[in-house]
C-alpha atoms as a PDB file:
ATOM      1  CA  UNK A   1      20.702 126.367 123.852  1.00  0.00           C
ATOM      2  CA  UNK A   2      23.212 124.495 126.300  1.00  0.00           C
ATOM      3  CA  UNK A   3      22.019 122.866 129.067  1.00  0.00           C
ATOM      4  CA  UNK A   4      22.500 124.635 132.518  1.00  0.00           C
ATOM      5  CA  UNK A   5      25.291 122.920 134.789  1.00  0.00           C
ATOM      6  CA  UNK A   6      24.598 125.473 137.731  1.00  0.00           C
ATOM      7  CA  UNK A   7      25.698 124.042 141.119  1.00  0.00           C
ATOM      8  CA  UNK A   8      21.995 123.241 142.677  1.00  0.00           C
ATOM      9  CA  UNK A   9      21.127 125.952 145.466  1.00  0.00           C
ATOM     10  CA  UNK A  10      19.622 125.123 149.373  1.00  0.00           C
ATOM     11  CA  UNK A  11      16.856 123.777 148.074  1.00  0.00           C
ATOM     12  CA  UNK A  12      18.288 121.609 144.973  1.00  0.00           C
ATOM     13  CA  UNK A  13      20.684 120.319 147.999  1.00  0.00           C
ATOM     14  CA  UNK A  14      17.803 119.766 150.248  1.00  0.00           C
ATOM     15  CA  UNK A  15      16.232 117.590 147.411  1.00  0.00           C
ATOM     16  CA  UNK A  16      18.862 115.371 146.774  1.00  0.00           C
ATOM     17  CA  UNK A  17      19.912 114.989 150.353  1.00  0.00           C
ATOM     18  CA  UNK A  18      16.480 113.434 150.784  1.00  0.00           C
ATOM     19  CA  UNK A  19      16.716 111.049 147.472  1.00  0.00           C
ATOM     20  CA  UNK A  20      19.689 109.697 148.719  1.00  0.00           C
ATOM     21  CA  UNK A  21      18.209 108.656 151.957  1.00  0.00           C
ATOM     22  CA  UNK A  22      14.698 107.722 150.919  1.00  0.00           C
ATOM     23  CA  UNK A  23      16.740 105.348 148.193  1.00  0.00           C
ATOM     24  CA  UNK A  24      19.236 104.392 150.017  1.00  0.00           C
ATOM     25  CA  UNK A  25      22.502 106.020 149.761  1.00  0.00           C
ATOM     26  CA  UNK A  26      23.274 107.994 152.260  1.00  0.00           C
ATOM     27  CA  UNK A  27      26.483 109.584 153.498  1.00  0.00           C
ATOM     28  CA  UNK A  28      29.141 107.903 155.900  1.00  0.00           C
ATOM     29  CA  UNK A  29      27.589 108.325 159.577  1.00  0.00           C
ATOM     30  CA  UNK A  30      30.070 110.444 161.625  1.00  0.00           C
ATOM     31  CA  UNK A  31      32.453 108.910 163.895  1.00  0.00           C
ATOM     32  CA  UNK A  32      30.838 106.935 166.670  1.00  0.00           C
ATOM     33  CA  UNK A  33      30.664 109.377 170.008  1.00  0.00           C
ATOM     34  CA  UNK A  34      32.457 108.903 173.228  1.00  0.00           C
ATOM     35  CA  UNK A  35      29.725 107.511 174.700  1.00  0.00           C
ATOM     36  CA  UNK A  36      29.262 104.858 171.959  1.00  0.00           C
ATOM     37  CA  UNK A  37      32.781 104.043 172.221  1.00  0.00           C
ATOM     38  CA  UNK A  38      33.232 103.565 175.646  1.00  0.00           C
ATOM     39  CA  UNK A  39      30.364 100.876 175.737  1.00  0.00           C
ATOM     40  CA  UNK A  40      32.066  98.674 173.442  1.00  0.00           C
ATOM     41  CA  UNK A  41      34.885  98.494 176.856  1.00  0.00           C
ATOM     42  CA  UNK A  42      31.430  98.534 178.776  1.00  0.00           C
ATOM     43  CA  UNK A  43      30.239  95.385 177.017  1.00  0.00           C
ATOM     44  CA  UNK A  44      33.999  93.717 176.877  1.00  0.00           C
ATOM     45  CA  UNK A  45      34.736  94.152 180.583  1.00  0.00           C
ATOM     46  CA  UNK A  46      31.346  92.758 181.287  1.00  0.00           C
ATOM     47  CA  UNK A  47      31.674  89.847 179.321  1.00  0.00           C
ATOM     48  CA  UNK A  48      35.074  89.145 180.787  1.00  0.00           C
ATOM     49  CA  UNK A  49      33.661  89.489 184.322  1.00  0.00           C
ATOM     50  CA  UNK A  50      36.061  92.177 185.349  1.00  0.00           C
ATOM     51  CA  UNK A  51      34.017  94.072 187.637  1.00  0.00           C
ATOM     52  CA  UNK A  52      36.823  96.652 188.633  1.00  0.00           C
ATOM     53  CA  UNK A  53      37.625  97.629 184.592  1.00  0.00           C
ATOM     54  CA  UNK A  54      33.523  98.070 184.613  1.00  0.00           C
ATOM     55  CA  UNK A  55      33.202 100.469 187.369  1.00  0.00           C
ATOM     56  CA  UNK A  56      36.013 102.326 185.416  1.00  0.00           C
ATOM     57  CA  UNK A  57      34.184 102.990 182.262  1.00  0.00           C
ATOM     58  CA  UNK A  58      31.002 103.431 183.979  1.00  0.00           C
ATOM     59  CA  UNK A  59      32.678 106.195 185.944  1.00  0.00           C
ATOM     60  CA  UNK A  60      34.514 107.556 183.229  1.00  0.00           C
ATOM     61  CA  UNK A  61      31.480 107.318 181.165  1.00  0.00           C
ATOM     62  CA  UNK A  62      28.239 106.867 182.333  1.00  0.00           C
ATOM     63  CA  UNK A  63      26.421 107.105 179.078  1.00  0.00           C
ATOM     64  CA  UNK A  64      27.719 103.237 178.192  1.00  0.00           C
ATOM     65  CA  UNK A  65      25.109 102.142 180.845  1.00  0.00           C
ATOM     66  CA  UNK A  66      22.317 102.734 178.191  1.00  0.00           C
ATOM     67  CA  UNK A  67      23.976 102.211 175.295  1.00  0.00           C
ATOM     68  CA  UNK A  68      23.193  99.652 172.949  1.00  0.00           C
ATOM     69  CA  UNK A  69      24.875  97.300 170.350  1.00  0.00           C
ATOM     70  CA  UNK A  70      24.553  98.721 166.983  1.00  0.00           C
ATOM     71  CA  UNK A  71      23.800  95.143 165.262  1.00  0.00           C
ATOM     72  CA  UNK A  72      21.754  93.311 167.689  1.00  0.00           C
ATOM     73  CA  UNK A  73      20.635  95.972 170.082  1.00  0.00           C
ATOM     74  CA  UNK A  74      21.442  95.008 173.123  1.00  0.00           C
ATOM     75  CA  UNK A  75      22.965  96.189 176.180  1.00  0.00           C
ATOM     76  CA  UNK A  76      25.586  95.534 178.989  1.00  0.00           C
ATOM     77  CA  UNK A  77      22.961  94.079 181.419  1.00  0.00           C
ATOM     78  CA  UNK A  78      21.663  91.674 178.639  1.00  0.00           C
ATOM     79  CA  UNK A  79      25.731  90.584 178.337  1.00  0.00           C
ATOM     80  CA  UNK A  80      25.914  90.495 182.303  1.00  0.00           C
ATOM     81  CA  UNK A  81      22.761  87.793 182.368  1.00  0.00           C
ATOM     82  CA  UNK A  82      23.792  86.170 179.402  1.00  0.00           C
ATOM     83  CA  UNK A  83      27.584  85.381 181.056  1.00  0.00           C
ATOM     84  CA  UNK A  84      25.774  84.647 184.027  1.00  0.00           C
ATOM     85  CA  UNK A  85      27.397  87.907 185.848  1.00  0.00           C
ATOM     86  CA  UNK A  86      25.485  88.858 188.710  1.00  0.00           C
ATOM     87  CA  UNK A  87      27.513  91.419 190.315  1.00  0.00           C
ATOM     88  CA  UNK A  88      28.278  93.640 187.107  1.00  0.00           C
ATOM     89  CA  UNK A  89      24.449  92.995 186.451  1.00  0.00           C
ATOM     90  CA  UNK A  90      23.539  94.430 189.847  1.00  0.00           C
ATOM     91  CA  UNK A  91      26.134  97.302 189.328  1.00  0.00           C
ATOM     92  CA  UNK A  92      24.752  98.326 186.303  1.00  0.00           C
ATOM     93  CA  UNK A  93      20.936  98.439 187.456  1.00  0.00           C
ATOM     94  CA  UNK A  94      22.275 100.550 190.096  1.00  0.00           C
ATOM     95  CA  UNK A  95      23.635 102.984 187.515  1.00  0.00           C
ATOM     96  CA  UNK A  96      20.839 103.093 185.779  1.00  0.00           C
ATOM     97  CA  UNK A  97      20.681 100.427 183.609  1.00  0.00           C
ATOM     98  CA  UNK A  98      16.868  99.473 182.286  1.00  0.00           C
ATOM     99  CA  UNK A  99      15.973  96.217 183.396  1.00  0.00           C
ATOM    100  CA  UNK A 100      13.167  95.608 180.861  1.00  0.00           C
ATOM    101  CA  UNK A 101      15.424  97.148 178.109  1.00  0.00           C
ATOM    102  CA  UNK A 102      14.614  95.154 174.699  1.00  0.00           C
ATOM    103  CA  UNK A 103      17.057  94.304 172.123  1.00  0.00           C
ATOM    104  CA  UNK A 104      16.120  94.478 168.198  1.00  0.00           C
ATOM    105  CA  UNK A 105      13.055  91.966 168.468  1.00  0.00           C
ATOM    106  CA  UNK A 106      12.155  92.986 171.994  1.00  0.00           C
ATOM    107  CA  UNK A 107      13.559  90.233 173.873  1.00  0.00           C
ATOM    108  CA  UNK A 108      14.457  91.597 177.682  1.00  0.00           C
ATOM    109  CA  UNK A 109      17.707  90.254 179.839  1.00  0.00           C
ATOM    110  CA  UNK A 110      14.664  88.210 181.718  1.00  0.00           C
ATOM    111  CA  UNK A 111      14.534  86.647 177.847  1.00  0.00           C
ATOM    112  CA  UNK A 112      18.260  86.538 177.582  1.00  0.00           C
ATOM    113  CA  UNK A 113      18.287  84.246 181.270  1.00  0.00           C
ATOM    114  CA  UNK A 114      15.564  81.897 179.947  1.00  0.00           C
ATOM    115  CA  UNK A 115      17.220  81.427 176.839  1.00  0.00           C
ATOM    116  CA  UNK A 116      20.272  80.290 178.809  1.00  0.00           C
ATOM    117  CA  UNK A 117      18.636  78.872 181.236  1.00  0.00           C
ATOM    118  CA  UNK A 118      20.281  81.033 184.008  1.00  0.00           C
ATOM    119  CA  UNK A 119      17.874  79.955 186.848  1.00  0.00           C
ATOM    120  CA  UNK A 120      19.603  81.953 189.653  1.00  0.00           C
ATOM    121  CA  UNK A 121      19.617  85.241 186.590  1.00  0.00           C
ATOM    122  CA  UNK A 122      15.998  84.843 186.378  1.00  0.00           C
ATOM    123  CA  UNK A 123      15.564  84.567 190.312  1.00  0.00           C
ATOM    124  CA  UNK A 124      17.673  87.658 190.481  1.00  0.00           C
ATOM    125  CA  UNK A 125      15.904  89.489 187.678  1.00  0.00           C
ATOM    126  CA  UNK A 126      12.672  88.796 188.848  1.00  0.00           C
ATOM    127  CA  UNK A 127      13.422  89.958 192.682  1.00  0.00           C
ATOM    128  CA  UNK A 128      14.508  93.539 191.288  1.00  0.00           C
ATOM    129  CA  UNK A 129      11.311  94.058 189.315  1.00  0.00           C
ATOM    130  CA  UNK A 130      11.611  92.251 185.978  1.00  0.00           C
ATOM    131  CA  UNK A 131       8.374  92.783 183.953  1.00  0.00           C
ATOM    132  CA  UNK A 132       7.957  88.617 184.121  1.00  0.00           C
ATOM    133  CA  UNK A 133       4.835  88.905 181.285  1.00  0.00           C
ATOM    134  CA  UNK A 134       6.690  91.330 178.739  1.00  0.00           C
ATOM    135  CA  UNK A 135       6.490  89.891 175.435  1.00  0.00           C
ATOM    136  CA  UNK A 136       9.095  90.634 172.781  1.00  0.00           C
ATOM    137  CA  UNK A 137       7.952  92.190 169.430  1.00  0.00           C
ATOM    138  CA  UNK A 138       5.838  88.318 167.953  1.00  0.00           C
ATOM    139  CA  UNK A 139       4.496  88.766 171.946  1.00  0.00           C
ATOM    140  CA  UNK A 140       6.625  86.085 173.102  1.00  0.00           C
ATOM    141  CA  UNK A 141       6.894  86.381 176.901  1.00  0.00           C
ATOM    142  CA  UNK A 142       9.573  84.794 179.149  1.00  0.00           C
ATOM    143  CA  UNK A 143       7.500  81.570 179.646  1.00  0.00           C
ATOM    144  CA  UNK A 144       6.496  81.066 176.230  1.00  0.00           C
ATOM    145  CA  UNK A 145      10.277  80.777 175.317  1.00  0.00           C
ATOM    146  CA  UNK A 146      10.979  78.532 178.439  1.00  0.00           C
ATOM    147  CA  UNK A 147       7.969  76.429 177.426  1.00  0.00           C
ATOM    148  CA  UNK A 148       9.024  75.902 173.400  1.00  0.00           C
ATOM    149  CA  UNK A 149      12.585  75.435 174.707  1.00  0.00           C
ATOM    150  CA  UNK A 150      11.613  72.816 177.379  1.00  0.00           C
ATOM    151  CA  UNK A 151      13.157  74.844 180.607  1.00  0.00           C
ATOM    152  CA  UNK A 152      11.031  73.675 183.340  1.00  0.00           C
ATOM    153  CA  UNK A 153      13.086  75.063 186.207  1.00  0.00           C
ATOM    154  CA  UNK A 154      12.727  78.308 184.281  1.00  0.00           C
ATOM    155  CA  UNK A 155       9.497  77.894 184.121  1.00  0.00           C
ATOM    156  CA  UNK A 156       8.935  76.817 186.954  1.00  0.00           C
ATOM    157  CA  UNK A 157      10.394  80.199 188.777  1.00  0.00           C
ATOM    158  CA  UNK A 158       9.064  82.469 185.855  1.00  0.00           C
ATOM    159  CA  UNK A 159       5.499  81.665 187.265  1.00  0.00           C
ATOM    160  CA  UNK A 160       6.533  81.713 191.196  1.00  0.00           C
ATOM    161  CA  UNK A 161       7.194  84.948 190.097  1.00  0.00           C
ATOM    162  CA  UNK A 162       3.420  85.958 188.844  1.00  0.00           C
ATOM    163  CA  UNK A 163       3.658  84.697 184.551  1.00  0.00           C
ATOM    164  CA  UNK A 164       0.708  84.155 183.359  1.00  0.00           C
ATOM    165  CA  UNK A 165       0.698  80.905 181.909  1.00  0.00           C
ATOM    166  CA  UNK A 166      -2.181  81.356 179.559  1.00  0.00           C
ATOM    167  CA  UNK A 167      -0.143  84.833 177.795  1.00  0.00           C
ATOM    168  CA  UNK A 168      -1.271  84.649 174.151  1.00  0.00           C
ATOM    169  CA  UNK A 169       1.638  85.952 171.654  1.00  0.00           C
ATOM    170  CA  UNK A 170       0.278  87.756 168.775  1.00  0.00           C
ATOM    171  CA  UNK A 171      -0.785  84.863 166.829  1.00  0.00           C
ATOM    172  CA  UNK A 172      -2.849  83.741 170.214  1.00  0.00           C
ATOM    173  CA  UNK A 173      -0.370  80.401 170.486  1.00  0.00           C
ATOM    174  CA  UNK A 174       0.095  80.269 174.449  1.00  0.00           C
ATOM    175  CA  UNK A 175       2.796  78.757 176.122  1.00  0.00           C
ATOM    176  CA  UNK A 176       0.986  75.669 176.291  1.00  0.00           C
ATOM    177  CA  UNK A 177       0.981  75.775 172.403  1.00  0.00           C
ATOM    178  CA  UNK A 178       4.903  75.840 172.123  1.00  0.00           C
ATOM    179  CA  UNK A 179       5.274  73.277 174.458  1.00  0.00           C
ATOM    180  CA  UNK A 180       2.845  70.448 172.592  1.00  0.00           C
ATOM    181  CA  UNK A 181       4.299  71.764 169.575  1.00  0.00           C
ATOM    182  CA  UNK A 182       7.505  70.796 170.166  1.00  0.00           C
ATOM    183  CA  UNK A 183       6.881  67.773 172.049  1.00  0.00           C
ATOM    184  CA  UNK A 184       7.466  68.797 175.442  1.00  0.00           C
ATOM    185  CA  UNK A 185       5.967  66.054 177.862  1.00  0.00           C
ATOM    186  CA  UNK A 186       6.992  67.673 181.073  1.00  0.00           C
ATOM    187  CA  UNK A 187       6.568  71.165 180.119  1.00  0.00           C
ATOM    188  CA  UNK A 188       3.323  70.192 178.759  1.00  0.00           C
ATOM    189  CA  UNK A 189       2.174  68.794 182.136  1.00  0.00           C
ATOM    190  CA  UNK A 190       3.868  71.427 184.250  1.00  0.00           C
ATOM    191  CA  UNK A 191       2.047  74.355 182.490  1.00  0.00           C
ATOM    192  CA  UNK A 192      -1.472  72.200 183.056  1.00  0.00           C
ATOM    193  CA  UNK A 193      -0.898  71.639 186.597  1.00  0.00           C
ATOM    194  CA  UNK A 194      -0.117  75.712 186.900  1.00  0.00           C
ATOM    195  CA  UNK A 195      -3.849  76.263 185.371  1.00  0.00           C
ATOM    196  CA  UNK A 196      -3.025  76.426 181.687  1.00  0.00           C
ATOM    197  CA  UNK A 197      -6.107  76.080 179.505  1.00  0.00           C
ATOM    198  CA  UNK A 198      -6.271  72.460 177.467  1.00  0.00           C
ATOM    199  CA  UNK A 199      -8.459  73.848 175.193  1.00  0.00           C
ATOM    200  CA  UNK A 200      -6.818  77.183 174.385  1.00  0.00           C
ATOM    201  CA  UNK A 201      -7.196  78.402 170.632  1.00  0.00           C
ATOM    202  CA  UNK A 202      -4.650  80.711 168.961  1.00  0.00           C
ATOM    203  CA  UNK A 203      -5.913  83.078 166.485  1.00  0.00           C
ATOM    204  CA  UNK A 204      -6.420  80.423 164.053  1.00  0.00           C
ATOM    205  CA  UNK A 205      -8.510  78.349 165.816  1.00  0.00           C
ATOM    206  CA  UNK A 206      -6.371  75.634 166.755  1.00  0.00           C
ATOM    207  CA  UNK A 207      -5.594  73.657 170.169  1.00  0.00           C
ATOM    208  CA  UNK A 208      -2.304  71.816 171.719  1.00  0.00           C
ATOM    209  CA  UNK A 209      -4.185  69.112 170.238  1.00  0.00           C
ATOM    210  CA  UNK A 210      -3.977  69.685 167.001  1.00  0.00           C
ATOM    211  CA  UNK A 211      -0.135  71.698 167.188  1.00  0.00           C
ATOM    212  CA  UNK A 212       1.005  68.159 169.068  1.00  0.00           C
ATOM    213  CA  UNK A 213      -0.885  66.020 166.174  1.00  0.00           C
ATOM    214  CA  UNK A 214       0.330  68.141 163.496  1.00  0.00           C
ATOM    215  CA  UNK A 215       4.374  67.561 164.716  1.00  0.00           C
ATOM    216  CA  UNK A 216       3.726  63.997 165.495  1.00  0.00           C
ATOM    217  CA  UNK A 217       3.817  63.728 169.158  1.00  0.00           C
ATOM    218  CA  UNK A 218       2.200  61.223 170.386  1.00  0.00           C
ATOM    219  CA  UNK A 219       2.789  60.781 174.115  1.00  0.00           C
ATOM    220  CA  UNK A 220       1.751  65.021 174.314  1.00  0.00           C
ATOM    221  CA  UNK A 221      -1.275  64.359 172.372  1.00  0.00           C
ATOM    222  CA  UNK A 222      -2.260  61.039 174.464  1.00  0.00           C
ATOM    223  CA  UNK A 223      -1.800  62.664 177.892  1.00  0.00           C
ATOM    224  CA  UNK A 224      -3.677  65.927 176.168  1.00  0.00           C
ATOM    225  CA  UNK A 225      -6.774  63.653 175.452  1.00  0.00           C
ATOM    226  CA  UNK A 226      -6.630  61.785 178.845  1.00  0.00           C
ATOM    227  CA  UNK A 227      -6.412  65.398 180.530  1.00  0.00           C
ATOM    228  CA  UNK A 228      -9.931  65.999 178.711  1.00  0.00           C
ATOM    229  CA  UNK A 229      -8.790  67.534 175.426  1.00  0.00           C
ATOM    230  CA  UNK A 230     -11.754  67.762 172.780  1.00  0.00           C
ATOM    231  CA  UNK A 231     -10.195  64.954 169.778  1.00  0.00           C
ATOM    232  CA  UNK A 232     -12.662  66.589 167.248  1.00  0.00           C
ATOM    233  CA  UNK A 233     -12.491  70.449 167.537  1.00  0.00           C
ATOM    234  CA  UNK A 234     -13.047  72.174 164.878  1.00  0.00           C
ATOM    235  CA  UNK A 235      -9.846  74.890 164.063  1.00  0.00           C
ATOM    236  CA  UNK A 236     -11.347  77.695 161.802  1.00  0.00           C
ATOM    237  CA  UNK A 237     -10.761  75.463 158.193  1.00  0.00           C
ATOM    238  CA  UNK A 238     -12.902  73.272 159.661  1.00  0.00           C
ATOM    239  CA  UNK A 239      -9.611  70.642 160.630  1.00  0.00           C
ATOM    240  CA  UNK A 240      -9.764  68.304 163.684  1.00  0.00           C
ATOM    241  CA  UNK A 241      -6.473  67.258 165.278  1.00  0.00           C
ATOM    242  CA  UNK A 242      -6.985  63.681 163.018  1.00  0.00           C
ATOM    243  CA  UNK A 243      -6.742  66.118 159.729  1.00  0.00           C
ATOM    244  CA  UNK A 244      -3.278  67.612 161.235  1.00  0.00           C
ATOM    245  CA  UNK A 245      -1.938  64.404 161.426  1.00  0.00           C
ATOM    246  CA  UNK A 246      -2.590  62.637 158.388  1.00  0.00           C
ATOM    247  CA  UNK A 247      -1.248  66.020 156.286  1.00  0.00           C
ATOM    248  CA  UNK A 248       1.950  65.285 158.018  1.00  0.00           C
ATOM    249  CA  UNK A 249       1.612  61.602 157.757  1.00  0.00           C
ATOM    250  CA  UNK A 250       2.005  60.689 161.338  1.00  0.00           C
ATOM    251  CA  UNK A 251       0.659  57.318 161.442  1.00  0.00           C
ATOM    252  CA  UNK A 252       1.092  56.798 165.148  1.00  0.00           C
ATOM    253  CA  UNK A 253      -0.806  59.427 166.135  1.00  0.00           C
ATOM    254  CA  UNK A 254      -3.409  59.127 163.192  1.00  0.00           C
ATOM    255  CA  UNK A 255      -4.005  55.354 165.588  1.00  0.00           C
ATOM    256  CA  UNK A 256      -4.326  57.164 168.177  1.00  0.00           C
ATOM    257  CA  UNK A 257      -6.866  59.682 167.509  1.00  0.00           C
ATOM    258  CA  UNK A 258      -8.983  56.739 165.760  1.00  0.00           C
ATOM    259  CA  UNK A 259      -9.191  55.251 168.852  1.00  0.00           C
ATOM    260  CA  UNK A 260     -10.317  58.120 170.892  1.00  0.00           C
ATOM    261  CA  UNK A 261     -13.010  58.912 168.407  1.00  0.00           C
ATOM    262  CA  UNK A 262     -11.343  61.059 166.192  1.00  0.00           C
ATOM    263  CA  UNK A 263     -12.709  62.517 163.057  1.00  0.00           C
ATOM    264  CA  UNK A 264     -11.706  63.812 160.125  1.00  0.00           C
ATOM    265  CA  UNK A 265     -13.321  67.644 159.555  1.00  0.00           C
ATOM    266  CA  UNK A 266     -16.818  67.957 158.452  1.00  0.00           C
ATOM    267  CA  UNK A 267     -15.047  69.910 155.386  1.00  0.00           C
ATOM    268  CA  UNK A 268     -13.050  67.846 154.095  1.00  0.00           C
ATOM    269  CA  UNK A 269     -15.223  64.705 154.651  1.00  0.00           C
ATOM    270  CA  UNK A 270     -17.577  66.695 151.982  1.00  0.00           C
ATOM    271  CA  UNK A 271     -14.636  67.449 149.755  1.00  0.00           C
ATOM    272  CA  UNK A 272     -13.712  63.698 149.600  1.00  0.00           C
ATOM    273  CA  UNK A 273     -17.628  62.869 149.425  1.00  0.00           C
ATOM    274  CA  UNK A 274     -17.683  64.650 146.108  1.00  0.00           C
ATOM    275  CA  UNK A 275     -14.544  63.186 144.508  1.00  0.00           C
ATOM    276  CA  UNK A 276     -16.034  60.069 145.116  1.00  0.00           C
ATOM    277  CA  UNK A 277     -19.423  60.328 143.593  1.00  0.00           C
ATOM    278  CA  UNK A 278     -21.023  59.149 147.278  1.00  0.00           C
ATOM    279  CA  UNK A 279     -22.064  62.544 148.773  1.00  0.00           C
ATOM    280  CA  UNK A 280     -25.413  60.805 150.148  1.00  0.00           C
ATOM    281  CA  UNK A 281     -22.486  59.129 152.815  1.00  0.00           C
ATOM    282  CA  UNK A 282     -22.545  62.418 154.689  1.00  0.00           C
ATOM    283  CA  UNK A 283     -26.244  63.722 154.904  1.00  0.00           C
END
């Protein structure tokens, strides 16, 4: 008997439509619509900063207003702050344009003007309702990126305009945690002086302390522990801020935290008991 080479019906169809997609390979998408074209003009004029050829395909098109980019997902107000164009930025939130519109990892235009440290964009943002303490999709708000980047005059109008400086992102690091993590000393005493919590633990237990031993700044860690920061606390393993810094082998700071009383974790200070033979040493 010969096999059957019948064209498949609706249903066969309907069946491999669905493969194809669920594997993969799908069809060609159909040509982009008007709409979709006329924002890539939308997003070109604003770039350029010609205001007049934006009103034109705004007018032409209105659609393009909410439109966003295919690859990175944004839109022409996130290109107006990042160019630093307040008039085609105030244009477009007049047309509708969503001011706490997120790209492809959430990030908002109030993102985009930290990022770029557009002081005035963030001052303009914030005075036409800009969710300040939106995080993007790891929870990241506005001031935790101003805070691991080191922009203190962001900062610094991010929380005259109500951010919370103690905003935990989804792994509970607050912006306090990006800023001793990456070393930054002004940052670091700006967020303090704005009520930012010393000891504040992300998810894992650990403090600035131990994020600033663990990258090997000193100077955060020393003004940290003359602030009032706890040298020995405990993250969840167990690990004081000492323990970060000798697994990175940051000598300077290892001195320092010696000095101030640190301590090496109750865990591992039984681990090393036991390699040794001496376990009596810490009854």
């Amino acid at each position: 008997m010969g096999i059957r080479r019948d064209r498949p019906g609706i249903r066969g169809r309907c069946l491999l439509a669905a493969a194809l997609f669920l594997v993969g390979c799908v069809p060609p998408e159909p040509p982009p619509n008007e709409a979709a074209v006329a924002s890539l003009a939308l997003f070109a004029a604003v770039r350029s900063g010609d205001l007049t050829r934006v009103k034109q395909v705004v007018a032409d098109e209105p659609r393009a207003v909410g439109i966003r980019d295919a690859r990175l997902g944004v839109t022409a107000l996130h290109w107006a702050v990042w160019h630093d164009r307040p008039k085609s930025a105030a244009f477009l939130l007049a047309k509708g344009a969503k001011i706490d519109a997120g790209d492809r990892r959430g990030r908002t235009p109030l993102h985009v003007a930290v990022f770029r440290d557009r002081v005035g964009m963030i001052a303009f943002l914030l005075a036409r309702g800009a969710p300040v303490n939106k995080g993007d999709t790891s929870g990241n708000t506005a001031l935790y990126l101003a805070a691991f980047m080191g922009r203190e005059r962001a900062a610094r109008a991010l929380i005259k305009g109500g951010a919370e400086v103690n905003a935990p992102d989804r792994r509970g690091d607050t912006p306090l945690h990006a800023a001793a993590w990456r070393g930054q000393g002004g940052m670091v005493e700006l967020l303090v002086s704005r009520g930012a919590r010393i000891g504040a633990r992300d998810k894992r237990g650990a403090t600035p302390l131990h994020l600033a031993a663990y990258a090997g700044h000193a100077r955060v860690a020393a003004w940290l522990l003359a602030k009032g920061a706890r040298v020995n606390a405990r993250d969840m393993n167990g690990h004081t801020p000492l323990d970060a810094a000798r697994a990175k082998g940051h000598a300077r700071v290892v001195r320092l935290l010696s000095r101030k009383g640190g301590r090496r974790g109750e865990r591992d200070n039984i681990f090393a008991a036991v390699r040794s033979g001496s376990l009596g040493r810490v009854r």
